[in-house]
Each structure stands twice: as C-alpha cells, then as structure tokens.
N, C-alpha and C. Protein backbone atom coordinates (compact mmCIF):
# COMPACT_ATOMS: atom_id res chain seq x y z
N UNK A 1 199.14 19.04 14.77
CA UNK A 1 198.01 18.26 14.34
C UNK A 1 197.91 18.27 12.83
N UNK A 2 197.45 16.52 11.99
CA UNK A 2 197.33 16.78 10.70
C UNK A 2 195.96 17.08 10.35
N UNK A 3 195.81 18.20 9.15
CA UNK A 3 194.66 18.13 8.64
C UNK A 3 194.07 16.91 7.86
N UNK A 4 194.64 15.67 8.13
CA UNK A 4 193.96 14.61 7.30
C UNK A 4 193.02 13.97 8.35
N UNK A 5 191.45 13.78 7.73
CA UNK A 5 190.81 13.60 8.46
C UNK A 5 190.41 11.04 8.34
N UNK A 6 190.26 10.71 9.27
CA UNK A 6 190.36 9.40 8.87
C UNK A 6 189.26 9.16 8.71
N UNK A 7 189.37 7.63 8.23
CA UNK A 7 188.27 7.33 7.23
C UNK A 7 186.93 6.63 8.05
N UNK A 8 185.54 7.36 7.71
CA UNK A 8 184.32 7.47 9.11
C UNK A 8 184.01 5.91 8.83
N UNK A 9 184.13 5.48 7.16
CA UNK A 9 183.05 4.37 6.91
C UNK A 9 183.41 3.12 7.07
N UNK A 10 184.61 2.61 8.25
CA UNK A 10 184.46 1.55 8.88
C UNK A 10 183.57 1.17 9.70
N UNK A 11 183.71 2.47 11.08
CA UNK A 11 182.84 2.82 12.08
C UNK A 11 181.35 2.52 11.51
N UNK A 12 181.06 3.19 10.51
CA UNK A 12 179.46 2.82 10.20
C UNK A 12 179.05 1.77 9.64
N UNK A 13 179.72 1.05 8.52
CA UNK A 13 179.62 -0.23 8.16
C UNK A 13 179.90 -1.43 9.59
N UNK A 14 180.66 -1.60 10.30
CA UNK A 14 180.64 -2.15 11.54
C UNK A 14 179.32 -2.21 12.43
N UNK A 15 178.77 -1.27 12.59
CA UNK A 15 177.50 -0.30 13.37
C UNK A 15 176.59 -1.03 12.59
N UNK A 16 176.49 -0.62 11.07
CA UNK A 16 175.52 -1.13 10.62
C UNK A 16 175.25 -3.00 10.59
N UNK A 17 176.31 -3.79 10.07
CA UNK A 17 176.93 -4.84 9.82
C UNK A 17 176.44 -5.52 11.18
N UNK A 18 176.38 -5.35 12.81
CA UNK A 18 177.20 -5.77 13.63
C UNK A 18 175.55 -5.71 14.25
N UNK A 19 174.68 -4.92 14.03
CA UNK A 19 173.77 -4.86 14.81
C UNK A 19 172.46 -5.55 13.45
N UNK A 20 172.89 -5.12 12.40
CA UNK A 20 172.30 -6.34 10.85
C UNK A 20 172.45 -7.69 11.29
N UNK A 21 173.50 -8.43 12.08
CA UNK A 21 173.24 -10.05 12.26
C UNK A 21 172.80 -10.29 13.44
N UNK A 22 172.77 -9.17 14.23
CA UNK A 22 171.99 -9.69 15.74
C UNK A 22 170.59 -9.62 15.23
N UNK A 23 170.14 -8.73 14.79
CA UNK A 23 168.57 -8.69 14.36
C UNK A 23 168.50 -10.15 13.57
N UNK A 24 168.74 -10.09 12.49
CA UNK A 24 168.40 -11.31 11.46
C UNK A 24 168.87 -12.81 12.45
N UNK A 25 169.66 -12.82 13.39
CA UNK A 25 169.69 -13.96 14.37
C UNK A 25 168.24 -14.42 14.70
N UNK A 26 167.63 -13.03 14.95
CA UNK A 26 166.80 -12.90 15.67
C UNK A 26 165.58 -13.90 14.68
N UNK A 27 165.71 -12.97 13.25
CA UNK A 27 164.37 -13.05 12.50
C UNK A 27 164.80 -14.63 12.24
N UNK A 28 166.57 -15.40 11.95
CA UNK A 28 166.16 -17.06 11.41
C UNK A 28 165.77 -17.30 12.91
N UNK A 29 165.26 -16.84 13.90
CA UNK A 29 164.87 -18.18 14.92
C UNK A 29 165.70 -18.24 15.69
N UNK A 30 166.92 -17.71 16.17
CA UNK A 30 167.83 -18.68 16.93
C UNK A 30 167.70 -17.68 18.55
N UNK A 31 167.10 -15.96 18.40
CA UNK A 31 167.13 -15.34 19.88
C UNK A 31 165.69 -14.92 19.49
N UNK A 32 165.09 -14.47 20.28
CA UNK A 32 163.97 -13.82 20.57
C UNK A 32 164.73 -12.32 20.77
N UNK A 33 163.36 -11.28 20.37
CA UNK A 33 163.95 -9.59 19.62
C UNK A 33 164.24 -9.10 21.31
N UNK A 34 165.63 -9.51 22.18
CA UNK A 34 165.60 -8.56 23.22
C UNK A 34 166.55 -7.40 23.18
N UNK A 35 166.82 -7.03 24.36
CA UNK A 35 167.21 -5.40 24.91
C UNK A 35 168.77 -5.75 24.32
N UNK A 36 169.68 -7.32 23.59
CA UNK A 36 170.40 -6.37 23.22
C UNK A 36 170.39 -6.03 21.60
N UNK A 37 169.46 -6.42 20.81
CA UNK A 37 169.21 -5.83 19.34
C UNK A 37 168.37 -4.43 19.44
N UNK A 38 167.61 -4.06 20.95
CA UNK A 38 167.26 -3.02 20.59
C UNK A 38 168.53 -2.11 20.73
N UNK A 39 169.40 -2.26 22.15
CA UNK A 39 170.49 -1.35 22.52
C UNK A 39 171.34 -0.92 21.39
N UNK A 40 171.76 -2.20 20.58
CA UNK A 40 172.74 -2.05 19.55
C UNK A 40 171.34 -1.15 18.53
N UNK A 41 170.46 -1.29 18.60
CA UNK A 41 169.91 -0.52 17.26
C UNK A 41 169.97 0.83 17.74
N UNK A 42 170.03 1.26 18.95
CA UNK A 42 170.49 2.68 19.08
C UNK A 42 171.43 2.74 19.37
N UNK A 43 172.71 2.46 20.04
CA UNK A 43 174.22 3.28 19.56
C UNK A 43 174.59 2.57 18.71
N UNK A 44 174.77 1.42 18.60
CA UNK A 44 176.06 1.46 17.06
C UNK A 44 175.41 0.88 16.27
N UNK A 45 174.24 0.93 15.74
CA UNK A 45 173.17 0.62 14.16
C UNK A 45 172.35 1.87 14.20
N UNK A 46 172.24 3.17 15.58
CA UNK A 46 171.82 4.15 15.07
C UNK A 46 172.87 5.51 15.43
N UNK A 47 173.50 5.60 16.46
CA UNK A 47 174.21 6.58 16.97
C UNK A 47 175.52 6.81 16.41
N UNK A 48 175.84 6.04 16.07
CA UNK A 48 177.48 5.24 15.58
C UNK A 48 177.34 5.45 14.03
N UNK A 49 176.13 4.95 13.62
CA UNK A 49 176.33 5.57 11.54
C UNK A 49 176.12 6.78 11.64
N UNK A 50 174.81 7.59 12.38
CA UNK A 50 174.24 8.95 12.37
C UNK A 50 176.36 9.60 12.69
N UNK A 51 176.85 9.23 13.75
CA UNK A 51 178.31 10.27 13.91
C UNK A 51 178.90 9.94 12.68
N UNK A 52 179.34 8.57 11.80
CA UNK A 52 179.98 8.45 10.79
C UNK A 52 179.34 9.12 9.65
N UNK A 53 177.98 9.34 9.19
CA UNK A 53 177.47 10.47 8.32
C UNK A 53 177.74 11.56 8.79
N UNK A 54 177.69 11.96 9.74
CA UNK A 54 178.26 13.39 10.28
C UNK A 54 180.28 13.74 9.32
N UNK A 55 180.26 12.21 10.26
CA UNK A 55 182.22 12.46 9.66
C UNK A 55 182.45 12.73 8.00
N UNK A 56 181.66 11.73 7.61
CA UNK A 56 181.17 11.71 6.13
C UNK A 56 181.08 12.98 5.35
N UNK A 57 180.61 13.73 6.13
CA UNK A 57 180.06 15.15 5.68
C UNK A 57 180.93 16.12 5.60
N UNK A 58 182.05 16.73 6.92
CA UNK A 58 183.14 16.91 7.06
C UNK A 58 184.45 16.77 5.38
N UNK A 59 183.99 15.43 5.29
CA UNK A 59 184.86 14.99 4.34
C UNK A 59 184.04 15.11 3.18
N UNK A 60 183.06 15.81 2.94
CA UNK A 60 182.34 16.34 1.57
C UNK A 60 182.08 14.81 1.08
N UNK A 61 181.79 13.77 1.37
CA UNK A 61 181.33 12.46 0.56
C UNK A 61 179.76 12.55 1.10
N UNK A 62 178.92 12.78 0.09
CA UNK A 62 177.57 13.13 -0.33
C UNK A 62 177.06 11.80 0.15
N UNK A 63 177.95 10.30 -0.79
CA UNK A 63 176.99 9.24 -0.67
C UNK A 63 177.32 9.19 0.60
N UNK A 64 178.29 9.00 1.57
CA UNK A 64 178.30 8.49 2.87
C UNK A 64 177.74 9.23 3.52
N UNK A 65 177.60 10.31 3.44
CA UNK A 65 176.53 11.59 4.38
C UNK A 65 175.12 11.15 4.39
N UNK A 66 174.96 10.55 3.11
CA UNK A 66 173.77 10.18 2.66
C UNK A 66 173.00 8.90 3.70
N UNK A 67 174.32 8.21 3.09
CA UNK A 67 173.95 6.92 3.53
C UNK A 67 174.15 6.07 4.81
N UNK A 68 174.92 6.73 5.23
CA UNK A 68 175.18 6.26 7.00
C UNK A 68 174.39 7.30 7.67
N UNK A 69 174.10 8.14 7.93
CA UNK A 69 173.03 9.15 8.43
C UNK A 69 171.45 8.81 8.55
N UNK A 70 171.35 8.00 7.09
CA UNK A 70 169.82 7.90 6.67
C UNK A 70 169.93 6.23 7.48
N UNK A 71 170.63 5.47 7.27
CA UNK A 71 170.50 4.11 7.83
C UNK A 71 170.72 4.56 9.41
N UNK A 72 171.19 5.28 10.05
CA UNK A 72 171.67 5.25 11.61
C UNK A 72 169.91 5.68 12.12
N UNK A 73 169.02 6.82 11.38
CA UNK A 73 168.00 7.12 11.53
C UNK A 73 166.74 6.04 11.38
N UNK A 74 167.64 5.04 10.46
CA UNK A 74 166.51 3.90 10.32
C UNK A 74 166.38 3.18 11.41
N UNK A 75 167.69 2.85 11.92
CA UNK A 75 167.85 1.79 13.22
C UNK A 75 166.86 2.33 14.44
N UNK A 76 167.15 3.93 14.70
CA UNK A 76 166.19 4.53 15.72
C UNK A 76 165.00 4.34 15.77
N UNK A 77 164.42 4.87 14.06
CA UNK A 77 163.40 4.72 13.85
C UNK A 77 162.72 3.07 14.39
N UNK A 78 163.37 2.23 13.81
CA UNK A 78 162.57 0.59 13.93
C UNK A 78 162.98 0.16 15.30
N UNK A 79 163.80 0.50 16.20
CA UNK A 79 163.53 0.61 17.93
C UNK A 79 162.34 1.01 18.15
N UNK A 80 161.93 2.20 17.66
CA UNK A 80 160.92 3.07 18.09
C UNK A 80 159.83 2.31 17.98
N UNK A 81 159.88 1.86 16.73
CA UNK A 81 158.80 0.93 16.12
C UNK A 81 158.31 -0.27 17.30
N UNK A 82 159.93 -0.85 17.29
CA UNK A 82 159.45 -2.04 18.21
C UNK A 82 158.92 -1.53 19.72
N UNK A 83 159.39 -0.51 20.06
CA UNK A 83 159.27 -0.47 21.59
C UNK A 83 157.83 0.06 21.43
N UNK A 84 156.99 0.69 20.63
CA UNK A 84 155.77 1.34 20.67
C UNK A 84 154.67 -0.33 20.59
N UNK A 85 155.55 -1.12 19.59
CA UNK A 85 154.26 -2.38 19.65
C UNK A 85 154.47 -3.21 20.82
N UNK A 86 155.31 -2.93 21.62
CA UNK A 86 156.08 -3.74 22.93
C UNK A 86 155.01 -3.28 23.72
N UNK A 87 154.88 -2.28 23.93
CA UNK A 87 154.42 -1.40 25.16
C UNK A 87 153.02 -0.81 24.88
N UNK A 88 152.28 -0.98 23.71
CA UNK A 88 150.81 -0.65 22.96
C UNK A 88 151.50 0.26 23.20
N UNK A 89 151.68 1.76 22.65
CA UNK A 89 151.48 2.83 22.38
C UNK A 89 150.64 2.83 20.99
N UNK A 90 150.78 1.41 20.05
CA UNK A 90 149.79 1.93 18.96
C UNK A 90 149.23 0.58 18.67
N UNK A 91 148.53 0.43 17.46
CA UNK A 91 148.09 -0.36 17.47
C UNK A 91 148.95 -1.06 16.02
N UNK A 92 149.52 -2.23 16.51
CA UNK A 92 150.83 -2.50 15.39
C UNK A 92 150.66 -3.15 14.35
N UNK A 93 150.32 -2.72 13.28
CA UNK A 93 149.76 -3.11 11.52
C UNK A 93 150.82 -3.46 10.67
N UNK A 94 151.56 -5.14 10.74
CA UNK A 94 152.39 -6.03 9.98
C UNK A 94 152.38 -5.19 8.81
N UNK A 95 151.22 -4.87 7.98
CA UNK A 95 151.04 -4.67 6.64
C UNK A 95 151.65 -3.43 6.28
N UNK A 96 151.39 -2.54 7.06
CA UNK A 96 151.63 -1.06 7.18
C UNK A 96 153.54 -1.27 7.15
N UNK A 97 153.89 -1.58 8.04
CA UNK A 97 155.41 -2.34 8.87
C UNK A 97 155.82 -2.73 7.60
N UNK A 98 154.94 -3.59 6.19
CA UNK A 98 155.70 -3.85 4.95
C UNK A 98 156.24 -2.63 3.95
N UNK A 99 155.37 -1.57 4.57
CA UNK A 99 155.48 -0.58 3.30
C UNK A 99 156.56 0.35 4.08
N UNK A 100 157.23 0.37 5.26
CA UNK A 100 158.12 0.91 5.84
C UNK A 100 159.25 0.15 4.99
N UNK A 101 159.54 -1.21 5.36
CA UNK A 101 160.55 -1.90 5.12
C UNK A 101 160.68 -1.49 3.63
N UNK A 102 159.73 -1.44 2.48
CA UNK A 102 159.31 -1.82 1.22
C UNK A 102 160.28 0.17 0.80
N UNK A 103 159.75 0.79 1.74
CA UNK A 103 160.70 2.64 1.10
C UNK A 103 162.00 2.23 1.44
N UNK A 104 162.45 1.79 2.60
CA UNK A 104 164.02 1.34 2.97
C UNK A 104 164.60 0.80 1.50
N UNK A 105 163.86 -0.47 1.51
CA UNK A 105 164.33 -1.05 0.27
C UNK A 105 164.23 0.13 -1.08
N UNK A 106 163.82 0.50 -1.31
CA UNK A 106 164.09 1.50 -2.64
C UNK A 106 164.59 2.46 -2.19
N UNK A 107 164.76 2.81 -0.86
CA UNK A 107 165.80 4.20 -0.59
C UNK A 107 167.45 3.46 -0.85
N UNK A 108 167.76 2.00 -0.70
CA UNK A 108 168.85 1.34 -0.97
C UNK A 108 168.77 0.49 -2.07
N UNK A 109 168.49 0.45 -2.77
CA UNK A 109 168.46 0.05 -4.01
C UNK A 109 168.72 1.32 -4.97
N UNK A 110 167.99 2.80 -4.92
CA UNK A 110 168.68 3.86 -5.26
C UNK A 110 169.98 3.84 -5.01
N UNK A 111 170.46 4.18 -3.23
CA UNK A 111 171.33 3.93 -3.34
C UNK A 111 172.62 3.29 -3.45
N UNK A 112 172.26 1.81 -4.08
CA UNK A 112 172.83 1.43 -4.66
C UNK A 112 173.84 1.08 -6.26
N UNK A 113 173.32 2.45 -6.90
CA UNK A 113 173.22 2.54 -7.94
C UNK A 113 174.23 3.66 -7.96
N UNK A 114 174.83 4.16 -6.35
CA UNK A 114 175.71 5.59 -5.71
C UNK A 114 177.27 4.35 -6.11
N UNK A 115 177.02 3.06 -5.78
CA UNK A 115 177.77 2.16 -5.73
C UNK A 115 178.48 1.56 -6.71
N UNK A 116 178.29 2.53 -8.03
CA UNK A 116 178.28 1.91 -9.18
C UNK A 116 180.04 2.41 -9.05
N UNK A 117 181.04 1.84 -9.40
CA UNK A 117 182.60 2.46 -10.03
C UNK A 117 183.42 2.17 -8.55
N UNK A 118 182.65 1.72 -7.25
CA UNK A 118 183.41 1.14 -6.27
C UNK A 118 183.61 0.36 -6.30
N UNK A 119 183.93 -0.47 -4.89
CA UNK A 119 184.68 -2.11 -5.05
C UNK A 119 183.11 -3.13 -4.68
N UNK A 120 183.62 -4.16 -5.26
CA UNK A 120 182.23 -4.82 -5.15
C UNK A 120 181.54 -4.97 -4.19
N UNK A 121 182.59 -5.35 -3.13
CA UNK A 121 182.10 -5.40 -1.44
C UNK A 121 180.87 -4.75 -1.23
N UNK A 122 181.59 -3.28 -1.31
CA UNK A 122 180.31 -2.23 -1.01
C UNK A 122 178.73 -2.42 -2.16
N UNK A 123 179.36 -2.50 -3.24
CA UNK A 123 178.01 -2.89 -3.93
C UNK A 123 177.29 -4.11 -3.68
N UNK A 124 178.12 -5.54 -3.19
CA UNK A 124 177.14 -6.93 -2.50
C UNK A 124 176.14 -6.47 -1.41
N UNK A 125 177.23 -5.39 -0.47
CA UNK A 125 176.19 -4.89 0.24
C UNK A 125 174.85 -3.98 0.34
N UNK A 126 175.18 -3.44 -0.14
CA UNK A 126 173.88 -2.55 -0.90
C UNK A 126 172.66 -3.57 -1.96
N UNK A 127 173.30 -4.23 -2.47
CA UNK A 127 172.59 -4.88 -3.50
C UNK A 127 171.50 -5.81 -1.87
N UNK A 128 172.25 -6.60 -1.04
CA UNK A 128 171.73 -7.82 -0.27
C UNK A 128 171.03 -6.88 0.23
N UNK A 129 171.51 -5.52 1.00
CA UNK A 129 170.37 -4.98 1.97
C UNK A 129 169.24 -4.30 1.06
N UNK A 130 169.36 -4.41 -0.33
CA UNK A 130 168.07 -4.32 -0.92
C UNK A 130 166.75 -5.45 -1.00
N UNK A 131 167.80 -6.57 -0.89
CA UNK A 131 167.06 -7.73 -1.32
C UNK A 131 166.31 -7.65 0.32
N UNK A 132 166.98 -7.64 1.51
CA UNK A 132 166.45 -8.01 2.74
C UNK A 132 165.54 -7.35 3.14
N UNK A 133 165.41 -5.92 2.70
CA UNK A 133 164.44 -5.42 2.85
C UNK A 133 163.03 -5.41 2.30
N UNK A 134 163.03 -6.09 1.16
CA UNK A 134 161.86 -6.46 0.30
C UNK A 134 161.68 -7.55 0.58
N UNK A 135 162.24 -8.94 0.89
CA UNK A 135 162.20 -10.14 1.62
C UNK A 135 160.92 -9.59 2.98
N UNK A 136 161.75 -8.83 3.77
CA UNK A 136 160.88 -8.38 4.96
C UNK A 136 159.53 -7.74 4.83
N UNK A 137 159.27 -6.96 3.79
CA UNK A 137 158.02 -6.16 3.05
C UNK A 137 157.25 -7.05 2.93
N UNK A 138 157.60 -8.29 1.64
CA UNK A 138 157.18 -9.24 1.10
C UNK A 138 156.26 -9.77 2.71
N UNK A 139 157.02 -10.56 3.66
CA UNK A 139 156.91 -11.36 4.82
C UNK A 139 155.63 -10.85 5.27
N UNK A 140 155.76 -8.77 5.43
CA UNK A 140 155.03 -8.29 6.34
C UNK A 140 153.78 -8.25 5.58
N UNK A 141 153.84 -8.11 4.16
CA UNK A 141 152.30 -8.11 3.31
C UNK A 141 151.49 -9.25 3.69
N UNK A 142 152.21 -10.23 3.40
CA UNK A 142 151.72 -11.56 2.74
C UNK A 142 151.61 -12.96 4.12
N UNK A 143 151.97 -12.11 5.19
CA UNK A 143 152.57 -13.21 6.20
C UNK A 143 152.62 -14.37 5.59
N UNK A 144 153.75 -14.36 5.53
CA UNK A 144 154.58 -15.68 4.83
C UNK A 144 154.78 -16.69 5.76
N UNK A 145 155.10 -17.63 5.76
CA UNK A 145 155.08 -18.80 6.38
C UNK A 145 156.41 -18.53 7.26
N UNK A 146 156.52 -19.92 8.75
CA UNK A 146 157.92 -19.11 9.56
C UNK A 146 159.01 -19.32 8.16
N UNK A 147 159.41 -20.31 7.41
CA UNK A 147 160.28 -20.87 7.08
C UNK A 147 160.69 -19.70 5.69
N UNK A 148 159.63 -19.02 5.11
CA UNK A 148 160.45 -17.74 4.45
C UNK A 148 161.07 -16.97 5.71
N UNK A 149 160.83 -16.26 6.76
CA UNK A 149 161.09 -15.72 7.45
C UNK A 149 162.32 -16.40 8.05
N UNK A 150 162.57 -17.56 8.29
CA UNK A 150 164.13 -18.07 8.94
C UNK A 150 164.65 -17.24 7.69
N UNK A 151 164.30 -17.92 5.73
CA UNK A 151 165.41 -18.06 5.10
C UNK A 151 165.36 -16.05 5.06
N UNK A 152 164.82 -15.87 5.53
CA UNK A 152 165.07 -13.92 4.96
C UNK A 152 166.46 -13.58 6.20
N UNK A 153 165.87 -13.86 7.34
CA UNK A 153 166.89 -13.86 8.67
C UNK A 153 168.30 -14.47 7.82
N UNK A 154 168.61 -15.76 7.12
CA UNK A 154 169.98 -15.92 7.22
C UNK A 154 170.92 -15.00 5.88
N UNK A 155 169.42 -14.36 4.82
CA UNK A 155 169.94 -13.84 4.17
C UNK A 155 170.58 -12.13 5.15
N UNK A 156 169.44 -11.90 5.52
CA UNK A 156 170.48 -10.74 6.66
C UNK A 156 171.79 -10.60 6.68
N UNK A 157 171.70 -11.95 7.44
CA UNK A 157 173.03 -12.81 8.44
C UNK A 157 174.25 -12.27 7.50
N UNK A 158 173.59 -12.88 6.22
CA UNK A 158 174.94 -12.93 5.02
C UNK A 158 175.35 -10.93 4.91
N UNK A 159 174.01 -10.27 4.95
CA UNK A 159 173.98 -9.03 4.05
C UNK A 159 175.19 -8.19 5.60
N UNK A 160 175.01 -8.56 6.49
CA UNK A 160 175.28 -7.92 7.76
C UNK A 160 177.03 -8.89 8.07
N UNK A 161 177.64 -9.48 7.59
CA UNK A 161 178.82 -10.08 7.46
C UNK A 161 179.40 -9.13 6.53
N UNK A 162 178.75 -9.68 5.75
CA UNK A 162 179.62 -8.50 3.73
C UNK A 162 180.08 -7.19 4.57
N UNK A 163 179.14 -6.38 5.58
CA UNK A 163 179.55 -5.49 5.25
C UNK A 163 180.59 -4.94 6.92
N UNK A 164 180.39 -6.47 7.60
CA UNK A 164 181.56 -6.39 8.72
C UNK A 164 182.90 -6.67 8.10
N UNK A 165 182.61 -7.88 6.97
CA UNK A 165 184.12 -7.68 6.24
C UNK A 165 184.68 -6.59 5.93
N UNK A 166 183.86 -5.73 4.97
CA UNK A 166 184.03 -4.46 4.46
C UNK A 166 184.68 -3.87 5.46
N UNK A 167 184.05 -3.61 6.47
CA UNK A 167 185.12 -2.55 7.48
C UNK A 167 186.48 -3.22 7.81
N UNK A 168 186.52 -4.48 8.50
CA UNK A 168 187.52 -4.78 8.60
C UNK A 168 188.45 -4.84 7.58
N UNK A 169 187.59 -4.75 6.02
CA UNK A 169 189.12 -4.65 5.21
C UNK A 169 189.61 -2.95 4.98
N UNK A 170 188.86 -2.43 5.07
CA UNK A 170 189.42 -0.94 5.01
C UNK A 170 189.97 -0.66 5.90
N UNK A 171 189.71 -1.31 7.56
CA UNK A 171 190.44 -0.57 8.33
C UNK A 171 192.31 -1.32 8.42
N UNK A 172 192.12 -2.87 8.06
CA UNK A 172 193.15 -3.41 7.99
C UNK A 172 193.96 -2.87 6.61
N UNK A 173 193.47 -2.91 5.25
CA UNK A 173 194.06 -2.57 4.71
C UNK A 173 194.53 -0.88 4.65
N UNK A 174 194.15 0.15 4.94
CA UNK A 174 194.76 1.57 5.68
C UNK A 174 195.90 0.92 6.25
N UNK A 175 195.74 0.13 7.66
CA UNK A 175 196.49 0.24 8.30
C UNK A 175 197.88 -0.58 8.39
N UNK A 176 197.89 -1.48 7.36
CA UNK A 176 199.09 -2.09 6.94
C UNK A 176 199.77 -1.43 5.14
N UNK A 177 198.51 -0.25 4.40
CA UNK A 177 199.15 -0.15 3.41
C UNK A 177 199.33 -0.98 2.57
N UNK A 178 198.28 -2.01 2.31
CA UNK A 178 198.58 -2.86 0.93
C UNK A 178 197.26 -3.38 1.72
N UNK A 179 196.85 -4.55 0.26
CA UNK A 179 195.42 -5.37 0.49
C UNK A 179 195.69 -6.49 1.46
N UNK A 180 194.97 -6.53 2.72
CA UNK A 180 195.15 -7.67 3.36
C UNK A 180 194.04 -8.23 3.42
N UNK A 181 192.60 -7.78 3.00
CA UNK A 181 191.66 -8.22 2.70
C UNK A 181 190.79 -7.80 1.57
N UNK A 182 190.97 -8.16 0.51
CA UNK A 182 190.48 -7.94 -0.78
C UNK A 182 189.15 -7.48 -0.69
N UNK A 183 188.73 -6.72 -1.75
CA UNK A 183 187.10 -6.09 -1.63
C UNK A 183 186.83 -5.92 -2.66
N UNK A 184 187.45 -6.52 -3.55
CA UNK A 184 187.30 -6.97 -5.35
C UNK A 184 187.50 -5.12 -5.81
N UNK A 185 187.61 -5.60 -7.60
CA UNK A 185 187.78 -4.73 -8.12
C UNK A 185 187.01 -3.41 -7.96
N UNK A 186 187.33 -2.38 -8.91
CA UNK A 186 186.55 -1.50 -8.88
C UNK A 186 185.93 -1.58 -10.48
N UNK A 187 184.63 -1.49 -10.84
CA UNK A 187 184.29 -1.43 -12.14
C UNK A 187 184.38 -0.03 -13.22
C-alpha cells in the first residue's frame, strides 16, 4: 500500500456544486423544494463535504478542513431548517433566515480571501457563493419581488457549475497528467 493519500476536494466540490444547482433550480422557478434537494442536502451537499473535510484534514490542508466541513454542516443545517418550517416545529421568520444566509456569506467571503495564490476556478467559486448568499439575505430581508429571486436562483445555477467544473477538472486532469480542463492561472 502507498502512503499517498488522493485528492478529497473533487468529492466535495461535486457534493457541494451538484446539490448548489438542484436547490437554485429550485429558487429560479423551474422545481418546487422536494425530497430530492433535501436528500442531496444531506449526503452529498452535507455527508460527502463533512467526509472530504475529514480527508482534508488527514492531509493537513487547514483551508479544505475548513471549508468543506463547515459547508457539509451548512447543507444539514438548512435541511433542518427546511424540514422544521415543513412540519411547524417553529415558527419560520424569512428575516431571521436572512441573517443565517447573510453569516454564510461572510463566513465565504473570508474564506475567500484563503483563495488568494490558487487557480481562479476555485476563487470564481468562492467569490459567486459569496455573492449568492447575500443575494438570498438581501431576498429574505427585503422580500424582494419573485423575479430577483428567479435572477438569484440562476446566479446559483452558475456558482454550483464553476465548481462541478472544478472537480471534474482536477479529477480529469490527475488522471490523464496534463491540463484537460483548464482552471486558469494561479496568481
């Protein structure tokens, strides 16, 4: 057996990425929020980053420990969310729901700033899932009209692609050994 351990942050960018455009499907309008954006928000947008921060950790990378761990906990968390206003367990306050979305957004926008000297990919993504999350804050303060809310959903759409590319180019490029899908420079 080799001691080289492989690389966790496809798995979690995928996870994250993959269950990011089923939701935002959701928010432009095109599904109503069912059992499978919650399912995917617990294994692979919460179970699936939480193991790749685990792997992350293993491999001493702070930001990915950081950051796939803390997003896999978010996904749980906003299941939780939804299934408690599904089912009254509470009494469900939009406004309150902005200032959740509104810490996400500055917990990634910090860490976006982890993103600084990587390839851009990873920083579009970080940068968009800053923007989407304050888009959503914004929505939940102010109830915004449907038509901000489609355009926040397709910005998702976009933020939750970037970062399915992302995996697929790390895992393709590993596995052929040269760039088969570019992820721009590093600064």
């Amino acid at each position: 057996m080799s001691d080289k351990l492989s690389n966790p942050a496809p798995l979690g960018l995928m996870g994250f990425g993959m269950t990011t455009v089923l939701l935002n499907l959701h928010n432009a309008g095109f599904f109503g929020n069912d059992i499978m954006i919650l399912a995917m928000g617990i294994f692979y947008g919460g179970m699936a980053q939480v193991i790749a921060g685990v792997m992350e950790f293993r491999k001493g990378n702070t930001f990915g420990t950081t950051a796939f761990t803390s997003y896999g906990l978010f996904w749980l968390s906003l299941v939780f969310i939804f299934l408690g206003g599904r089912f009254g367990w509470y009494d469900f306050d939009p406004v309150f729901l902005g200032w959740y979305l509104f810490m996400w957004g500055l917990f990634t926008f910090w860490m976006w700033f982890g993103t600084w000297g990587t390839n851009r990919s990873l920083q579009f993504v970080f940068a968009s899932l800053t923007v989407l999350f304050w888009l959503l804050a914004l929505e939940h303060w102010f109830r915004m009209p449907e038509w901000f809310g489609r355009m926040t959903g397709f910005e998702g759409i976009i933020c939750g692609f970037s970062a399915i590319y992302l995996a697929a180019a790390e895992v393709l490029n590993e596995k052929f050994g040269k760039t088969v899908l570019p992820t721009g420079p590093r600064n």
